[in-house]
Structure formats: C-alpha cells, structure tokens
Protein backbone atom coordinates (compact mmCIF):
# COMPACT_ATOMS: atom_id res chain seq x y z
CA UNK A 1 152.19 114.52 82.32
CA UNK A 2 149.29 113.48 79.83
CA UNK A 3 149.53 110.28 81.73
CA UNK A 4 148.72 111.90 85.08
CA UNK A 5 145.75 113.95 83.71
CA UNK A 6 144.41 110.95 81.53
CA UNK A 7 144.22 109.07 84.96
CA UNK A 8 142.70 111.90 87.18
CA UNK A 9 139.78 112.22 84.29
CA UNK A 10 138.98 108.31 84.29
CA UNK A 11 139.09 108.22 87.97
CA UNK A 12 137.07 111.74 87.66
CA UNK A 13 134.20 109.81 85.92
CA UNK A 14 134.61 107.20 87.79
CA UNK A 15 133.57 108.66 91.38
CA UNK A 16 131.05 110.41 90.10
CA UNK A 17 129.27 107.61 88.04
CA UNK A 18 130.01 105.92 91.69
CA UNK A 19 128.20 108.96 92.96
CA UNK A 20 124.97 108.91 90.85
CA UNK A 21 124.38 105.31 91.15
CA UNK A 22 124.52 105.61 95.10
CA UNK A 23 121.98 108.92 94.93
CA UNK A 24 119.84 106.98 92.84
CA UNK A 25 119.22 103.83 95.07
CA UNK A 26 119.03 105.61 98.00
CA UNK A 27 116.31 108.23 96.69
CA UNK A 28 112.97 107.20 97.79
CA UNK A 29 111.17 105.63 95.16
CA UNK A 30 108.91 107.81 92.83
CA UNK A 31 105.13 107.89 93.26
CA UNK A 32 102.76 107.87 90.35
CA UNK A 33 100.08 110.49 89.08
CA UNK A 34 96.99 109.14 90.97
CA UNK A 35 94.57 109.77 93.65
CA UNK A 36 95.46 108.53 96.60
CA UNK A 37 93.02 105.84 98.29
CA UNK A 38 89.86 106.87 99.85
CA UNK A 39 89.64 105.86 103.85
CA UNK A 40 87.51 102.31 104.62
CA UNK A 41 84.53 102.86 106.56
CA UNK A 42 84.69 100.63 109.31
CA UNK A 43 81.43 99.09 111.51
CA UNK A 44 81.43 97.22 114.56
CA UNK A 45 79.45 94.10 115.12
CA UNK A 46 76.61 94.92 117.42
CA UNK A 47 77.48 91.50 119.29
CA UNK A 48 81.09 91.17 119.16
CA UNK A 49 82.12 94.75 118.74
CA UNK A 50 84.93 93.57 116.02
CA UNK A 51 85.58 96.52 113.60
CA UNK A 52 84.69 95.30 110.37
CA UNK A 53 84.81 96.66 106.71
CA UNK A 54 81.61 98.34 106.29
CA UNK A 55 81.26 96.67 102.62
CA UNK A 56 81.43 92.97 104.15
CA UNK A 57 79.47 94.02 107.28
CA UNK A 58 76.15 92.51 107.08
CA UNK A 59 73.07 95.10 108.04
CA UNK A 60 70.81 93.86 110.73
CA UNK A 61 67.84 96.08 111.94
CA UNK A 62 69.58 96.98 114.92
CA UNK A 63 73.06 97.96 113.06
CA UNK A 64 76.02 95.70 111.74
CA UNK A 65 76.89 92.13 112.43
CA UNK A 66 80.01 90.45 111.43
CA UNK A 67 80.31 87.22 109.34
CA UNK A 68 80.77 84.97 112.76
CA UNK A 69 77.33 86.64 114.34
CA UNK A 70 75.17 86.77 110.28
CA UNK A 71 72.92 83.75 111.20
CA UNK A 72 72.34 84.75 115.30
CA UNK A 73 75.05 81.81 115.91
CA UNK A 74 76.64 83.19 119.01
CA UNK A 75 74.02 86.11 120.95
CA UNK A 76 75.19 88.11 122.41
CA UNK A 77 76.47 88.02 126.13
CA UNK A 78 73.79 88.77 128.71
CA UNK A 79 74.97 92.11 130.84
C-alpha cells in the first residue's frame, strides 16, 4: 500500500513541476519599471514628401528636406 501512495506523490510532483514549467514559458514575458518611449516627430520633405525623422530632417526656409533633396540635387517636379 505504501508503495501505491509513494508512487501517486512522485507522480503528484511530477505533473505539477510539469505544470509550472509550462505556465512559466507560456506567460508573456515581464516588462521593466520604465517610461515607455516618447512618439518620433515625423516631417515630410517639401520635395519628395518622404516622412522623415524630424531630428535627421534638414530645415530649409520653406520647411524640411530629406537627406536625398539637402543640396537642391533633385527640384522638385514642376505641377
């Protein structure tokens, strides 16, 4: 009988270490303490119209122009 009892405890433990593990990978992963990031501003090129990170865009008098358009390589299309 001790037999029999010894066996349903291991197999007990067993399923339910079986049991943890499987919760445990299938739990989305924790996130940190933190803020969480701050939106890009985002330009478009006045010749192109490309959206653009407003950091890298570079300022003309008229608005933004992309890295392509910085230098007046390529005006812009004639309506």
């Amino acid at each position: 009988m001790s037999k029999w009892l010894i066996l349903a405890l291991v197999v007990g433990v067993l399923v339910w270490r079986w049991s943890q593990r499987r919760t445990a990978r299938m739990a989305p992963p924790a996130v940190g303490p933190g803020a969480a990031p701050q939106p890009i501003a985002m330009v478009p090129c006045e010749v192109c119209g490309v959206l653009m990170d407003a950091r890298l865009a570079i300022r003309s008098p008229t608005g933004h122009l992309c890295h392509t358009h910085r230098h007046g390589a390529h005006p812009p299309d004639a309506p």
